[in-house]
Protein backbone atom coordinates (compact mmCIF):
# COMPACT_ATOMS: atom_id res chain seq x y z
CA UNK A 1 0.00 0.00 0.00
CA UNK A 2 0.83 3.43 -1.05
CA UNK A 3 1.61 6.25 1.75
CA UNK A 4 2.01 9.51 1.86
CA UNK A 5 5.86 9.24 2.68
CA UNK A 6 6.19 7.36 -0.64
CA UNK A 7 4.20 10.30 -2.88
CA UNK A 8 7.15 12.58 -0.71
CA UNK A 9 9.64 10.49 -1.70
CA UNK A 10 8.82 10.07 -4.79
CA UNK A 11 8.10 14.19 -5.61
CA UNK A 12 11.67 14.58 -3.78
CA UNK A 13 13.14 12.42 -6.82
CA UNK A 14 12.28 15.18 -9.79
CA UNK A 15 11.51 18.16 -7.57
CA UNK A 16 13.82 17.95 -4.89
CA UNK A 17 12.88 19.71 -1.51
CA UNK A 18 16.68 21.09 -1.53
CA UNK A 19 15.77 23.14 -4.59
CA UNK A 20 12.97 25.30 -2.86
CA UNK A 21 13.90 28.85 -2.34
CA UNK A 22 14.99 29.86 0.91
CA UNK A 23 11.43 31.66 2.39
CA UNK A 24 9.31 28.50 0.94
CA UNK A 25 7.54 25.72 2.71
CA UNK A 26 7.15 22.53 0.85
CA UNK A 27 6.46 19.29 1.97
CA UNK A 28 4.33 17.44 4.31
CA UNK A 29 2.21 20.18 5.93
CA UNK A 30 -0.61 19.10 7.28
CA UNK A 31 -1.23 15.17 8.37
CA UNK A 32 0.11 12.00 8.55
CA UNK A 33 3.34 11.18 6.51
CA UNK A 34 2.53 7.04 7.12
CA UNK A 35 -1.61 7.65 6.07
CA UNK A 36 -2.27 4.97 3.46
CA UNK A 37 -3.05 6.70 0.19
CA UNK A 38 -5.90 5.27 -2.23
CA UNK A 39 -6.77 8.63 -3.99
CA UNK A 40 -5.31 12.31 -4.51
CA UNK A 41 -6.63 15.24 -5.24
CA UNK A 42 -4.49 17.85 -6.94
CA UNK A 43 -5.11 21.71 -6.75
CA UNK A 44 -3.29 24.70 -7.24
CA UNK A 45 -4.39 26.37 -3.75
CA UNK A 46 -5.99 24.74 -0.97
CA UNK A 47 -9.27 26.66 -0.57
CA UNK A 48 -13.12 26.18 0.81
CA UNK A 49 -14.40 25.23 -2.52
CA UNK A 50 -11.62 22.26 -3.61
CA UNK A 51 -11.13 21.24 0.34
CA UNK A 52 -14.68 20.72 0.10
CA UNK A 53 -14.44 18.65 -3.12
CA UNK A 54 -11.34 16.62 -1.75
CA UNK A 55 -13.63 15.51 0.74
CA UNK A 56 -16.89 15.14 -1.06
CA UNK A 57 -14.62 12.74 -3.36
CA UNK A 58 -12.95 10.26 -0.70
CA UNK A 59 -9.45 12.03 -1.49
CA UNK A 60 -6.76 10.90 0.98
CA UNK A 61 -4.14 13.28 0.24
CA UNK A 62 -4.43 16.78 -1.54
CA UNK A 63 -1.25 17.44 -3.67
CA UNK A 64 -1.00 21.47 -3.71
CA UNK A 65 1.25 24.27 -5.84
CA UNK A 66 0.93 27.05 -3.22
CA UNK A 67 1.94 25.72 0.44
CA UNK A 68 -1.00 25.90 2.65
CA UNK A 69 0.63 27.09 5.59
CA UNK A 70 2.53 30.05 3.97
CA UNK A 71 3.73 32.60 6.26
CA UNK A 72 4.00 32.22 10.16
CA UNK A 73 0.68 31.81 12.34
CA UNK A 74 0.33 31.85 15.95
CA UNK A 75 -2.88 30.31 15.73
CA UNK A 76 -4.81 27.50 14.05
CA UNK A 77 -8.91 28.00 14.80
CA UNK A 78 -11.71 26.74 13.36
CA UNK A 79 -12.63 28.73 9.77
CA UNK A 80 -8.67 28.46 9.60
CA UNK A 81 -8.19 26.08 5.80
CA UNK A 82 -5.50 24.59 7.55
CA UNK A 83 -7.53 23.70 10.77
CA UNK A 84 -10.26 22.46 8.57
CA UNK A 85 -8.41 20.32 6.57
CA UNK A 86 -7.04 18.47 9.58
CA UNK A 87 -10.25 17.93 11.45
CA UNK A 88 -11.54 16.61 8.13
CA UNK A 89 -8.32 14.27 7.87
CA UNK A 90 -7.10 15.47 4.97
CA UNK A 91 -2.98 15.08 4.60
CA UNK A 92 -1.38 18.00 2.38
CA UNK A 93 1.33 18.24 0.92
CA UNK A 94 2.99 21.64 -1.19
CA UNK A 95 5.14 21.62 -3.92
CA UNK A 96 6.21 25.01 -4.80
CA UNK A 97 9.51 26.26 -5.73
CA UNK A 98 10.92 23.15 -5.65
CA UNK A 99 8.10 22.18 -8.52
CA UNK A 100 8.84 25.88 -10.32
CA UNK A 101 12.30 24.58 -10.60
CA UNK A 102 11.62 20.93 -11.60
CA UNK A 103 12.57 19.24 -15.32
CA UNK A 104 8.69 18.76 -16.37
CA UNK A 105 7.47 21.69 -13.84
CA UNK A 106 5.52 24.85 -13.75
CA UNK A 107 8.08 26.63 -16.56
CA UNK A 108 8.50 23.46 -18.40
CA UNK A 109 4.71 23.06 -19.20
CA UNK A 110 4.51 27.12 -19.58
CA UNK A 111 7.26 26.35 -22.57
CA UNK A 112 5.25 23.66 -24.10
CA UNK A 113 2.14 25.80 -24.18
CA UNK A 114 3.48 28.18 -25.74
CA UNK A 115 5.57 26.61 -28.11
CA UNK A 116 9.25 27.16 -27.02
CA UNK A 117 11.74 25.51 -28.16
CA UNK A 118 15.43 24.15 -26.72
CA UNK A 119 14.34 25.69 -23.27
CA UNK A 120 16.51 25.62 -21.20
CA UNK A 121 16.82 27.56 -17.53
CA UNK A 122 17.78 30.97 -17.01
CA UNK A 123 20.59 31.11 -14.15
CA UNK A 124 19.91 34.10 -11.45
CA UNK A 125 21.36 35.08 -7.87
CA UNK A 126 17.66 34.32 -6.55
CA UNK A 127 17.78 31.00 -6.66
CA UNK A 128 19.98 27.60 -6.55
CA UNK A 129 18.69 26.45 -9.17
CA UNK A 130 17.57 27.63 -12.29
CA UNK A 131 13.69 28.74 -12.36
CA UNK A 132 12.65 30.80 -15.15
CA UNK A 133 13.20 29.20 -18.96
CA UNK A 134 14.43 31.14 -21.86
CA UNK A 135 13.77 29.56 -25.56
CA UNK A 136 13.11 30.28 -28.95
CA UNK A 137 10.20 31.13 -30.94
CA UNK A 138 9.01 31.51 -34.28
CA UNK A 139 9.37 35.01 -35.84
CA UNK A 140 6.40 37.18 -34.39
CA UNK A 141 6.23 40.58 -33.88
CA UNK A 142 5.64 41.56 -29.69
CA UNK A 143 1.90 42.43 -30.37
CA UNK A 144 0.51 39.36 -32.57
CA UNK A 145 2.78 37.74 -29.33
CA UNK A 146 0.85 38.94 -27.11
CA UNK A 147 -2.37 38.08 -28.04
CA UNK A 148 -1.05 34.39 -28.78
CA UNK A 149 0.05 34.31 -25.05
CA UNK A 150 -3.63 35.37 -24.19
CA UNK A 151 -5.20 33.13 -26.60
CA UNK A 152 -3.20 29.93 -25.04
CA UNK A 153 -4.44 30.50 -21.71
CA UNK A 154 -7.31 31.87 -22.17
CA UNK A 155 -6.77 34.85 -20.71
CA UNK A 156 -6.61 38.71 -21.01
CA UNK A 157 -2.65 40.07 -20.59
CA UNK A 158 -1.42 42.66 -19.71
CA UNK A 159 1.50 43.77 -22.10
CA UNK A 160 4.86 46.13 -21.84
CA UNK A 161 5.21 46.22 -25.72
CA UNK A 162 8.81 47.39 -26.74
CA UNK A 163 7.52 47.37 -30.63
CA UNK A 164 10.77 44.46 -31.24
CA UNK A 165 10.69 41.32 -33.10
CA UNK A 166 9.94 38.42 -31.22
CA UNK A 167 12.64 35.35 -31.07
CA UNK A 168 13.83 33.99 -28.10
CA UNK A 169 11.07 34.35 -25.17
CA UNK A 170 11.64 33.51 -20.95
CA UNK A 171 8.89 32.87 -19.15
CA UNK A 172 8.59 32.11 -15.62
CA UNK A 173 4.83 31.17 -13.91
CA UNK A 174 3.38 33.14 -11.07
CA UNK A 175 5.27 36.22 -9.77
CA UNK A 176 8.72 36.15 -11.94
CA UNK A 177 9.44 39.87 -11.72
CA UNK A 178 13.02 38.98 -10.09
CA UNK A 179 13.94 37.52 -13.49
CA UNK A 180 13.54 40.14 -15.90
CA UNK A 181 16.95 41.27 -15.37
CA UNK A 182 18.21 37.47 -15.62
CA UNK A 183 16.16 36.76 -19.30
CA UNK A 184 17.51 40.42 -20.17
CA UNK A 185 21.20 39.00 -19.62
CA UNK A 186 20.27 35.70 -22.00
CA UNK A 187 18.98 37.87 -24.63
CA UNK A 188 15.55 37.73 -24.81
CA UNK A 189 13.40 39.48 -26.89
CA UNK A 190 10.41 38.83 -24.73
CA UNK A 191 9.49 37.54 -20.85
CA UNK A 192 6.38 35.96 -20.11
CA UNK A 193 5.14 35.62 -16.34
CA UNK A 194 1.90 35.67 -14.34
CA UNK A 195 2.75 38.81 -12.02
CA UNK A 196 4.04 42.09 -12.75
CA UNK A 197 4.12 45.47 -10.95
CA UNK A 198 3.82 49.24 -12.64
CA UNK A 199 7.30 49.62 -12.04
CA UNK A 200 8.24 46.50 -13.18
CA UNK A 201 6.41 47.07 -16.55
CA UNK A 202 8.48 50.27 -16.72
CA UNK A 203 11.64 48.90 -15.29
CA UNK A 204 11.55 46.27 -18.91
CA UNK A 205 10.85 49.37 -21.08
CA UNK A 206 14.17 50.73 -20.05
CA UNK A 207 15.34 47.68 -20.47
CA UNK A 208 14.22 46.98 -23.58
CA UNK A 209 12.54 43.67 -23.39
CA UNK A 210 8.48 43.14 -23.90
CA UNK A 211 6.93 41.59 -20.90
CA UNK A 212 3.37 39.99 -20.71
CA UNK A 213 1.80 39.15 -17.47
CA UNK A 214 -0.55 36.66 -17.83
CA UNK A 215 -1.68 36.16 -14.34
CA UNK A 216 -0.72 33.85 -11.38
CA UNK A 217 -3.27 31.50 -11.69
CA UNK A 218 -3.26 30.67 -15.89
CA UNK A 219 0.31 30.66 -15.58
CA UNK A 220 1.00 27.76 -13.23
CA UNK A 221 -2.62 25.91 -12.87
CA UNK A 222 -1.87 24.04 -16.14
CA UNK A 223 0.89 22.22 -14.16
CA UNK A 224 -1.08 20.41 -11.89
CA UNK A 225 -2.26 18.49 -14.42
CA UNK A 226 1.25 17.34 -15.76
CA UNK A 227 1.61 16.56 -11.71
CA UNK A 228 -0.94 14.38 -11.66
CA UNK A 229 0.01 12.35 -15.00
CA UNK A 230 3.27 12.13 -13.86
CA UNK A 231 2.53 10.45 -10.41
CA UNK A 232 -0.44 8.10 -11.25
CA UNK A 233 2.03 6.99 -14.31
CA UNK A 234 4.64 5.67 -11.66
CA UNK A 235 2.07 4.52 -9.03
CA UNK A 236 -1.00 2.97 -11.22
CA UNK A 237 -2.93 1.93 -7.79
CA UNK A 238 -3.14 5.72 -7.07
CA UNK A 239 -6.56 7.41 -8.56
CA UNK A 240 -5.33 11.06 -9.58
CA UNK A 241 -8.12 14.06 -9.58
CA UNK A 242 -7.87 17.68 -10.73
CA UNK A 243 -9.84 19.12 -7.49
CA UNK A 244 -12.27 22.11 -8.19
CA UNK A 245 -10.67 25.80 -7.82
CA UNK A 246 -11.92 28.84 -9.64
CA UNK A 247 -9.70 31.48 -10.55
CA UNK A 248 -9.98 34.22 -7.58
CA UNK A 249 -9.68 36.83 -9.67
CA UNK A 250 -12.44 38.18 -12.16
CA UNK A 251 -11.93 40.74 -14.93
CA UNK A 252 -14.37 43.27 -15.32
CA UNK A 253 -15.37 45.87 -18.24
């Protein structure tokens, strides 16, 4: 029988713990590392709604990008997600950085969706290892870029258009400001990431790369499925599901 300790294990074999940056919290959060484990449920943020569905589903162990217990708390009360997924004996476990970082993770499925080629990763002072991937691209101008980015993940972008030709593009999921500098440095001609700042979008003007933020969520949720395909191929008893979570934020007009 599968446990929990073996899913760690396992996840510590492509996306090693080691790897996460130094203010992250991955691993066993919440639970019991020797629970036997039947069924997972995989979700980009442990919230109400996909809690809810772990448990309305039978799931033994909820797989999650963003750690659940994030930043330092002094308390764990009821109405608390973290509290509520332990009286409901739900194990979690978080793989963040370390899973940015991984061959096959967050960046390497942002590449694939978007068509880069020879990726490879982008070397900064932010991190041990290499998060953000730089590749090339099919000739495209920065706009009709753009509004391929948006069209891929079905989103709306928002875009620092330097007017250049498009080649070689980085992209990093989530909140990859850090790294604009770093792509700049490999020569690319564009940066793709989920978060981005006003000054950031003018900081990449000066430098004179074209940077689309595509948002946190669009950017790394596609991941979790590659997760799941890539643990229920090595452990065939294990029943994989893509738990219910709704993009928090809404665009409006």
């Amino acid at each position: 029988m599968v446990t929990v300790k073996d899913i760690y294990d396992y996840i510590n074999t492509f996306a090693p713990y080691s790897s996460q940056c130094e203010w992250d919290n991955c691993g066993i959060l919440i639970g019991d590392k020797d629970k036997k484990v039947k069924r997972i449920g995989f979700v980009l943020d442990l919230t109400d709604e996909s809690l809810c569905d772990a448990v309305s589903k039978s799931v033994d162990l909820v797989i999650t990008h963003h750690p659940v217990i994030f930043k330092a708390q002094k308390s764990f009360l009821k109405g608390n997600i973290a509290f509520e997924a332990a009286m409901k004996g739900i194990t979690v476990l978080s793989a963040h950085t370390c899973f940015d970082c991984a061959e096959g993770g967050v960046n390497d499925v942002l590449c694939n969706i978007l068509g880069i080629r020879n990726a490879v990763g982008v070397p900064s002072d932010s991190c041990s290892v290499p998060m953000a991937r730089i590749g090339t691209v099919d000739e495209i101008s920065s706009e009709q870029f753009a509004e391929f980015v948006s069209k891929k993940l079905k989103t709306v972008c928002r875009v620092a258009d330097c007017g250049n030709i498009i080649r070689k593009v980085a992209v990093c999921g989530g909140a990859g400001a850090d790294f604009i500098d770093d792509a700049v440095k490999m020569g690319a001609d564009a940066y793709v990431t989920g978060d981005m700042d006003h000054h950031d979008f003018l900081h990449a003007v000066d430098a004179g790369i074209t940077v689309v933020a595509a948002g946190h969520y669009e950017t790394e949720n596609p991941s979790l499925a590659a997760l799941k395909e890539k643990i229920c191929a090595d452990f065939s008893e294990i029943e994989g599901i893509l738990l219910k979570q709704c993009n928090p934020v809404k665009y409006v007009g």
